[in-house]
PDB file of N, CA and C in Angstrom:
ATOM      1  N   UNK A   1       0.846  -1.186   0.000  1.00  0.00           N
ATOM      2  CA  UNK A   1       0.000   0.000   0.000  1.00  0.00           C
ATOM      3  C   UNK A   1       0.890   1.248   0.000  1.00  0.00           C
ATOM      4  N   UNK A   2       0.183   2.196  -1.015  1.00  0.00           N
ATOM      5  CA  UNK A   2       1.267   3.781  -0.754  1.00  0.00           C
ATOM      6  C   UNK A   2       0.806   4.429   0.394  1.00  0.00           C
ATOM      7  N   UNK A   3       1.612   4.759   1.079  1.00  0.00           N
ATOM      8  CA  UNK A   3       1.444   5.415   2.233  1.00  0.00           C
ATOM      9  C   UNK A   3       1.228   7.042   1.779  1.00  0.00           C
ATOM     10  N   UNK A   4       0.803   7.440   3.539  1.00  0.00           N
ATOM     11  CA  UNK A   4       0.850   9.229   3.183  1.00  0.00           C
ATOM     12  C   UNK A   4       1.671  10.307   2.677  1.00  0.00           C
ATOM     13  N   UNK A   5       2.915   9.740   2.927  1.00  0.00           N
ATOM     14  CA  UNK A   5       3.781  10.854   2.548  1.00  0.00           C
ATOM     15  C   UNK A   5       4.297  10.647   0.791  1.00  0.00           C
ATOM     16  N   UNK A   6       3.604   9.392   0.270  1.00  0.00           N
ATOM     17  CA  UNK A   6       3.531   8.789  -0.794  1.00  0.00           C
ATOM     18  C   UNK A   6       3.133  10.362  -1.606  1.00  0.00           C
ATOM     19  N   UNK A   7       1.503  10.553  -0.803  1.00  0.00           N
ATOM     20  CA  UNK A   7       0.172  10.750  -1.541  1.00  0.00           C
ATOM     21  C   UNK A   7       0.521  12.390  -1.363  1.00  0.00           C
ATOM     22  N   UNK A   8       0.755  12.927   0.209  1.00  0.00           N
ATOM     23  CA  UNK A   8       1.179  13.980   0.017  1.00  0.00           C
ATOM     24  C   UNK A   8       2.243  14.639  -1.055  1.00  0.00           C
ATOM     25  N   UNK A   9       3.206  13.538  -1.557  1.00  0.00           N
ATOM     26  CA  UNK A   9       4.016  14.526  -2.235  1.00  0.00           C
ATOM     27  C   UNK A   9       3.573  14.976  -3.785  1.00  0.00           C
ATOM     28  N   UNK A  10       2.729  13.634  -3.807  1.00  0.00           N
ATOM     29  CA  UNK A  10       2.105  13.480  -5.386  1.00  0.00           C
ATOM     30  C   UNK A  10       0.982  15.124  -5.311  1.00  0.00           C
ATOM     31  N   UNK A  11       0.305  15.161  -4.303  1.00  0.00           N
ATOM     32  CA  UNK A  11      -0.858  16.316  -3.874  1.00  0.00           C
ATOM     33  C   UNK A  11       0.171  17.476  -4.012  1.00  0.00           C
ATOM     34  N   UNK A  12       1.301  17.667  -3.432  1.00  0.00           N
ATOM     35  CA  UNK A  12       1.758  18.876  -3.300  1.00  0.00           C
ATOM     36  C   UNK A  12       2.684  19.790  -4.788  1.00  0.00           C
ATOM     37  N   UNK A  13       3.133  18.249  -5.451  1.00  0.00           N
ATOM     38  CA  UNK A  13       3.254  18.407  -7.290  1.00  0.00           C
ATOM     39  C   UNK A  13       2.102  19.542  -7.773  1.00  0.00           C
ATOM     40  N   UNK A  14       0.716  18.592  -7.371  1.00  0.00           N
ATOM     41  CA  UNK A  14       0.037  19.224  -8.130  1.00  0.00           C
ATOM     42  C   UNK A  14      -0.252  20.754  -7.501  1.00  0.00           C
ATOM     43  N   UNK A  15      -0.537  21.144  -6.054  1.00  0.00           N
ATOM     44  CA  UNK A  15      -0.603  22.475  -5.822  1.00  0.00           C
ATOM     45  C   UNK A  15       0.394  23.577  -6.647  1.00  0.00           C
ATOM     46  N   UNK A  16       1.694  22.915  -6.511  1.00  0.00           N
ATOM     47  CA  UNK A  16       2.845  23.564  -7.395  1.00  0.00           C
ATOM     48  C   UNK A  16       2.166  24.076  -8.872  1.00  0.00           C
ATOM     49  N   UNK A  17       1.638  23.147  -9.219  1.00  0.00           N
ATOM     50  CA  UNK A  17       1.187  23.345 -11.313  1.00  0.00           C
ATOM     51  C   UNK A  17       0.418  22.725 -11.335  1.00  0.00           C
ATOM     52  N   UNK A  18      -0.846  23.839 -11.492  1.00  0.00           N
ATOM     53  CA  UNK A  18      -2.115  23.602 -12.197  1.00  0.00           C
ATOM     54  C   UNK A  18      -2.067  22.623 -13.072  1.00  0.00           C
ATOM     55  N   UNK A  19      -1.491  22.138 -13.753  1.00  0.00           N
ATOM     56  CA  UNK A  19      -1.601  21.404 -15.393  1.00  0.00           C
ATOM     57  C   UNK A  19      -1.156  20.143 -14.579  1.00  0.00           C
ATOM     58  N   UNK A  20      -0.473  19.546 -13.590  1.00  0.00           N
ATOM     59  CA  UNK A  20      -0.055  18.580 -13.084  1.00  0.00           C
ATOM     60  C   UNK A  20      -1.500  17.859 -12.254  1.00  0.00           C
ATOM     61  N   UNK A  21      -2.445  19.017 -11.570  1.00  0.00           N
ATOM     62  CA  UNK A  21      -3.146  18.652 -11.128  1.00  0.00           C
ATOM     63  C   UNK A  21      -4.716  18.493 -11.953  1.00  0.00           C
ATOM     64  N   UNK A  22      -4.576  19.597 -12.682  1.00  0.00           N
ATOM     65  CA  UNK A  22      -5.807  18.748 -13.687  1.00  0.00           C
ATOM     66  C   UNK A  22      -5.280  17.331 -14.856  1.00  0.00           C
ATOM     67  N   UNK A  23      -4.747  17.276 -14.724  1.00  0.00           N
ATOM     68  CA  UNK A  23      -4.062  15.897 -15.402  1.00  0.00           C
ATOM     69  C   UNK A  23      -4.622  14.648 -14.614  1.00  0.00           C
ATOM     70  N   UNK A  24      -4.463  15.159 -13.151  1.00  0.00           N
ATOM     71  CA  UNK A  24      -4.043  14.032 -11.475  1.00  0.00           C
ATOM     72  C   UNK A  24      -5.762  14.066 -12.043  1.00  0.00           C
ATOM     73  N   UNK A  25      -6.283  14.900 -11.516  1.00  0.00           N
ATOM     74  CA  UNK A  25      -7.517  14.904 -11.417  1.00  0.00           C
ATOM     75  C   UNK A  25      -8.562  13.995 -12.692  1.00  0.00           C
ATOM     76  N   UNK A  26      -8.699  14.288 -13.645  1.00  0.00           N
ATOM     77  CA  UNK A  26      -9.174  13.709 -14.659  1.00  0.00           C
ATOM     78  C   UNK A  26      -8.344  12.275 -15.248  1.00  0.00           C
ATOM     79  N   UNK A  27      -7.445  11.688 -14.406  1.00  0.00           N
ATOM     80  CA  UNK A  27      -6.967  10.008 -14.129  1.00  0.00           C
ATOM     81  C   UNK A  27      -7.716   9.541 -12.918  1.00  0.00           C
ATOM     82  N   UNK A  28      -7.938  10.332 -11.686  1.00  0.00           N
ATOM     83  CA  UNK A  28      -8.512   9.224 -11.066  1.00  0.00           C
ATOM     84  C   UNK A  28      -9.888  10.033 -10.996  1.00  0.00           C
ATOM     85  N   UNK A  29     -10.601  10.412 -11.918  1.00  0.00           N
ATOM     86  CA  UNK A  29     -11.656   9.886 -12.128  1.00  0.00           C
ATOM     87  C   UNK A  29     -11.979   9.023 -12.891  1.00  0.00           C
ATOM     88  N   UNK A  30     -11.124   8.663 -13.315  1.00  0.00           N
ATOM     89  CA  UNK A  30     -11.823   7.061 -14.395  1.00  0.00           C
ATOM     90  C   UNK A  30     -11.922   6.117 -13.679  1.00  0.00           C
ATOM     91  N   UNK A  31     -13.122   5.161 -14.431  1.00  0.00           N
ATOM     92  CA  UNK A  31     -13.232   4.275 -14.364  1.00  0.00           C
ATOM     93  C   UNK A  31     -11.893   3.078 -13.586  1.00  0.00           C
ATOM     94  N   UNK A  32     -11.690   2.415 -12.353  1.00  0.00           N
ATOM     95  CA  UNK A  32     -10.481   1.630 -11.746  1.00  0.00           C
ATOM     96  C   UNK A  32     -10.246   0.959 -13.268  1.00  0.00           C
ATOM     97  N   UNK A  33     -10.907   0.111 -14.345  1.00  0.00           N
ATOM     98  CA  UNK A  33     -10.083  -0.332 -15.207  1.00  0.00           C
ATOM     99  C   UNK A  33      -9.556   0.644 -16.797  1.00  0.00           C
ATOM    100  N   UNK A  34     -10.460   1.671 -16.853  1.00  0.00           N
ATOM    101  CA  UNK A  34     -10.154   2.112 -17.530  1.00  0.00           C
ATOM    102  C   UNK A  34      -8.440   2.959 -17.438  1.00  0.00           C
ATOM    103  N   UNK A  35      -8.338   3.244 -15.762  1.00  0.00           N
ATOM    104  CA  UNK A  35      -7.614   4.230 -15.609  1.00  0.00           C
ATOM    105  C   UNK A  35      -6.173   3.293 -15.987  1.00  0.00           C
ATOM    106  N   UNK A  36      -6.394   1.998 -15.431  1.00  0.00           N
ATOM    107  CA  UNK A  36      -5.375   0.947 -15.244  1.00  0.00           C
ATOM    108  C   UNK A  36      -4.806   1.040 -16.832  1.00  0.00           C
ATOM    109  N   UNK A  37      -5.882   0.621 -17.647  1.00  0.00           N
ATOM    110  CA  UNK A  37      -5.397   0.779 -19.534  1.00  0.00           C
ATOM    111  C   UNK A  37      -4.549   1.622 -19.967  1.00  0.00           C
ATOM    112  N   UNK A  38      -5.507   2.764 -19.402  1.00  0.00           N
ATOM    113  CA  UNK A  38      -5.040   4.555 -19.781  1.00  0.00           C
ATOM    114  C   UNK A  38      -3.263   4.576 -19.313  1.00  0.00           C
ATOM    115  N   UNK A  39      -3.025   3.967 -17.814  1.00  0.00           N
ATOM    116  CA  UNK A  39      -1.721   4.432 -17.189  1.00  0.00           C
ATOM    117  C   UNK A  39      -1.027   3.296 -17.833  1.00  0.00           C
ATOM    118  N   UNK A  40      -1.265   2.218 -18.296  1.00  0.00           N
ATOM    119  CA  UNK A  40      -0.674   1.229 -18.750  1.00  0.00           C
ATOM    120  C   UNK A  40       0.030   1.988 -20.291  1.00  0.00           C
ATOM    121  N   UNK A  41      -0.763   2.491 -20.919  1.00  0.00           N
ATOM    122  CA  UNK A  41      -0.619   2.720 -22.679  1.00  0.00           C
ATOM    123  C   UNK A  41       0.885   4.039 -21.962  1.00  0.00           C
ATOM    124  N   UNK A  42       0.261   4.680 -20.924  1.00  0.00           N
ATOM    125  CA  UNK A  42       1.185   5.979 -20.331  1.00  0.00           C
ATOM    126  C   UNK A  42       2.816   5.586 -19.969  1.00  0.00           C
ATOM    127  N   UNK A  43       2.671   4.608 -19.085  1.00  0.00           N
ATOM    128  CA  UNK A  43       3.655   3.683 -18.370  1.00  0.00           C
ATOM    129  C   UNK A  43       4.787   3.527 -19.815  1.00  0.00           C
ATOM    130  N   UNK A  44       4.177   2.659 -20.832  1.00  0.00           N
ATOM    131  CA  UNK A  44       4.772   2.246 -22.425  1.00  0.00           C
ATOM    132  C   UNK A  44       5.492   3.460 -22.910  1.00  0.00           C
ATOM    133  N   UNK A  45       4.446   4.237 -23.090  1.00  0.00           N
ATOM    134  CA  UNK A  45       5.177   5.650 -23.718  1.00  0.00           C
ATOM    135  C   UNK A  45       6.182   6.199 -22.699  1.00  0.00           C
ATOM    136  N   UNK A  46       6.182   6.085 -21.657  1.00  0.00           N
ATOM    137  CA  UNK A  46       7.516   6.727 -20.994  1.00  0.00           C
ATOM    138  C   UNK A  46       8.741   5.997 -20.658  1.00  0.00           C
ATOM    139  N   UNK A  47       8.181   4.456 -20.726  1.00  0.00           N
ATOM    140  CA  UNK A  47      10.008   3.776 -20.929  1.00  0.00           C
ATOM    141  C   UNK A  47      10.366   3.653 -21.874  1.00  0.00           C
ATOM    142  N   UNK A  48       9.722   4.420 -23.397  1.00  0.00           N
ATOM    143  CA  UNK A  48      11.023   4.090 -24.319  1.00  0.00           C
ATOM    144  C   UNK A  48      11.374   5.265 -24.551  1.00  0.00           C
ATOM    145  N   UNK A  49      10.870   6.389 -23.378  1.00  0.00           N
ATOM    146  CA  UNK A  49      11.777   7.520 -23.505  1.00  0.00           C
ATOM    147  C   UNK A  49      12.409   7.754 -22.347  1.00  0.00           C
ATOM    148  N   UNK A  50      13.286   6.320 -21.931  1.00  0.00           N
ATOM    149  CA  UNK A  50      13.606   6.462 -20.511  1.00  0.00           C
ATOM    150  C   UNK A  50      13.397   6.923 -19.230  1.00  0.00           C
ATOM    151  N   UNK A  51      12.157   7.445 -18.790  1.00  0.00           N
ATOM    152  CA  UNK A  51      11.599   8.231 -17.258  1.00  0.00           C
ATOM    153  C   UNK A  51      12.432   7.585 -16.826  1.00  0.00           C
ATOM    154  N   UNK A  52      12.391   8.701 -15.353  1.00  0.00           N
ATOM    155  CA  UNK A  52      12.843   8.283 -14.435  1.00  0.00           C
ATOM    156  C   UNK A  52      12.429   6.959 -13.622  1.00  0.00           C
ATOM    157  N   UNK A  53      12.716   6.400 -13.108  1.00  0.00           N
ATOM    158  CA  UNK A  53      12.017   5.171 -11.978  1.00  0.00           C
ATOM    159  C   UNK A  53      11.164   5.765 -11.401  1.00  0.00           C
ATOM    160  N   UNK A  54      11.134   6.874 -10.315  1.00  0.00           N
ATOM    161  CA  UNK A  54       9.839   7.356  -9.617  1.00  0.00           C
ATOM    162  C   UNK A  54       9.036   8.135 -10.318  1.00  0.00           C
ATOM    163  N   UNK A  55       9.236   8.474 -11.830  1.00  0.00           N
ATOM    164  CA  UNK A  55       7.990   8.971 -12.284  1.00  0.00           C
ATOM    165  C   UNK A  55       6.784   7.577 -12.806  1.00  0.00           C
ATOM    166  N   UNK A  56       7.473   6.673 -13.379  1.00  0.00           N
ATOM    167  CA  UNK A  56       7.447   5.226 -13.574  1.00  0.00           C
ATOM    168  C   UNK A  56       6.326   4.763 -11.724  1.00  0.00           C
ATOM    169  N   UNK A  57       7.089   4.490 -11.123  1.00  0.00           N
ATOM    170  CA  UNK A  57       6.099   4.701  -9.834  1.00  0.00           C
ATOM    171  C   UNK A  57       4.783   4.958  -9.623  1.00  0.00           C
ATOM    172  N   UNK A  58       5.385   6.199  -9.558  1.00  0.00           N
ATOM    173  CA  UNK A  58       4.138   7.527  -9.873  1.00  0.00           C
ATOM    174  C   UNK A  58       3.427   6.730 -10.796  1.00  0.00           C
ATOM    175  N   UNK A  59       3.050   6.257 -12.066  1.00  0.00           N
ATOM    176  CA  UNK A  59       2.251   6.217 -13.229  1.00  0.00           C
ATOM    177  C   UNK A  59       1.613   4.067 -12.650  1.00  0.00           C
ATOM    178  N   UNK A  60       2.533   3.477 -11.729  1.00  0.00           N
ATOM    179  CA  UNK A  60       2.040   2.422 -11.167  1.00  0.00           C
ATOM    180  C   UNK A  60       1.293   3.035  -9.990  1.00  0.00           C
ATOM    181  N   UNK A  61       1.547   3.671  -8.946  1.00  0.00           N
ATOM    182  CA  UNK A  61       0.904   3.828  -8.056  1.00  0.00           C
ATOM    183  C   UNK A  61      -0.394   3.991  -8.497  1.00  0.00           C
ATOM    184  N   UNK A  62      -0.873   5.200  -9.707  1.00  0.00           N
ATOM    185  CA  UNK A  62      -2.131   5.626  -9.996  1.00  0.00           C
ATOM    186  C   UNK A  62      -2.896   4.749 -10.454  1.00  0.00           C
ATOM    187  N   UNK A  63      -2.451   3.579 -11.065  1.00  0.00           N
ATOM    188  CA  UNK A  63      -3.597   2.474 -11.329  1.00  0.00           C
ATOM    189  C   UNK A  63      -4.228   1.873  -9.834  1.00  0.00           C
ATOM    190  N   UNK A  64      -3.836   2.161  -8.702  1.00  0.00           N
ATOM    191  CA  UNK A  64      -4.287   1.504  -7.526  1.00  0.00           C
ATOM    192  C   UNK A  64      -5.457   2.245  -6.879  1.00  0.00           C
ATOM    193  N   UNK A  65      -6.906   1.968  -7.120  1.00  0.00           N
ATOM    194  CA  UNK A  65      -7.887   2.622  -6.747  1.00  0.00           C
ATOM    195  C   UNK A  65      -7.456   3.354  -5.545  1.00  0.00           C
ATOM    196  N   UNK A  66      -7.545   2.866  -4.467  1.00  0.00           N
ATOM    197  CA  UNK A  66      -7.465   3.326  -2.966  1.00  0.00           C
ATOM    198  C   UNK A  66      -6.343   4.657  -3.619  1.00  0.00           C
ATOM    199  N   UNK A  67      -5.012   4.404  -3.833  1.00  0.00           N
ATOM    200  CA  UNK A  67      -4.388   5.715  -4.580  1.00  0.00           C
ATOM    201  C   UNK A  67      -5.316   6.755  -4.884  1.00  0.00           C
ATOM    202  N   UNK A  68      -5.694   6.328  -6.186  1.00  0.00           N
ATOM    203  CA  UNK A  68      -6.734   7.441  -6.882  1.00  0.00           C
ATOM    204  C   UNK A  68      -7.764   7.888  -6.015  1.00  0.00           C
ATOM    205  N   UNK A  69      -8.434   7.013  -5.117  1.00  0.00           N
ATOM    206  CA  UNK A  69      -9.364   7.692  -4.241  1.00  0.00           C
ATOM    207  C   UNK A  69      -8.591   8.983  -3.714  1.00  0.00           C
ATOM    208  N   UNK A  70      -7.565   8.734  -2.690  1.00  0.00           N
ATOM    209  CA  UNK A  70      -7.100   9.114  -1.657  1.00  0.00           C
ATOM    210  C   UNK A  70      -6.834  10.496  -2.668  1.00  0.00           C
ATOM    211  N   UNK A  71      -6.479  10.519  -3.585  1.00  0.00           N
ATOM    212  CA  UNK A  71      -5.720  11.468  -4.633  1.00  0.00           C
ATOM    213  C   UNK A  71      -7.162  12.709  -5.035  1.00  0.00           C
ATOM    214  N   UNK A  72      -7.688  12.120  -5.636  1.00  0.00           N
ATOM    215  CA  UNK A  72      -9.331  12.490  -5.615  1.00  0.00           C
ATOM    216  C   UNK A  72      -9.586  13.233  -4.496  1.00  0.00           C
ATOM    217  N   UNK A  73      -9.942  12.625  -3.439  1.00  0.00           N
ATOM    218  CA  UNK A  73     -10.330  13.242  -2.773  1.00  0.00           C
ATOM    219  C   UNK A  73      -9.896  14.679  -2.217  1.00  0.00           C
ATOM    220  N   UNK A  74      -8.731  14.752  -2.577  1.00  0.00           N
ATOM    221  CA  UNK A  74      -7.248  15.348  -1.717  1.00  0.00           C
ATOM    222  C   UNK A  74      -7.771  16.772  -2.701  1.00  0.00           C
ATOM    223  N   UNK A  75      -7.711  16.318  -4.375  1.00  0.00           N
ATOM    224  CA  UNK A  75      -7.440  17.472  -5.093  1.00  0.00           C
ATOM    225  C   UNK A  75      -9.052  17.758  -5.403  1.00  0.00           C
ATOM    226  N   UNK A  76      -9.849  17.236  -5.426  1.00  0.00           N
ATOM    227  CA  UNK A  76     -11.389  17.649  -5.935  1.00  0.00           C
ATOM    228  C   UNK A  76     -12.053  16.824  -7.119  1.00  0.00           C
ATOM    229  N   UNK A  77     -13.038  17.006  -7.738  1.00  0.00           N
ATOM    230  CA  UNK A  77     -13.570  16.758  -8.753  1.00  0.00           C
ATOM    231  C   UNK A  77     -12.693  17.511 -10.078  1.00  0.00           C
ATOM    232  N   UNK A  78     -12.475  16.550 -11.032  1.00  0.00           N
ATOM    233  CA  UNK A  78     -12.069  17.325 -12.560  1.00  0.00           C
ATOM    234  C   UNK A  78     -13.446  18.537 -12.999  1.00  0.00           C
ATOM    235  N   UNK A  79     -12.555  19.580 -13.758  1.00  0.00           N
ATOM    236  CA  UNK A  79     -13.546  20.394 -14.447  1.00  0.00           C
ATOM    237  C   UNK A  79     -13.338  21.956 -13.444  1.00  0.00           C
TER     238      UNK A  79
END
């Protein structure tokens, strides 16, 4: 399980930049399998442009509902 200081740092990205957090926001509102697809096709496109490992993370953590809840909740509704 990701812990808090996981979720806080991912939350505090997004306070930093708007565009980080409507991004956050409109992933975990999807659908738990859709989002899983969505971060999966995401995940692909960023190792063959080498990411880092913890952005890589980052893009596993968000397929984990309880994540996305906790994330959701934190930043609001998309829109």
């Amino acid at each position: 399980m990701i812990g808090d200081a996981y979720i806080d740092a991912i939350v505090q990205a997004a306070a930093r930049d708007a565009s980080i957090a409507r991004v956050l926001r409109e992933i975990c509102a999807l659908d738990g399998d859709v989002r899983a697809g969505v971060l999966e096709l995401v995940g692909a496109h960023l190792r063959t442009h080498a990411a880092a490992a913890d952005v890589l993370e980052c893009v596993r953590a968000l397929r984990e509902d309880a994540v996305a809840r906790r994330i959701a909740e934190r930043l609001g509704p998309p829109g």
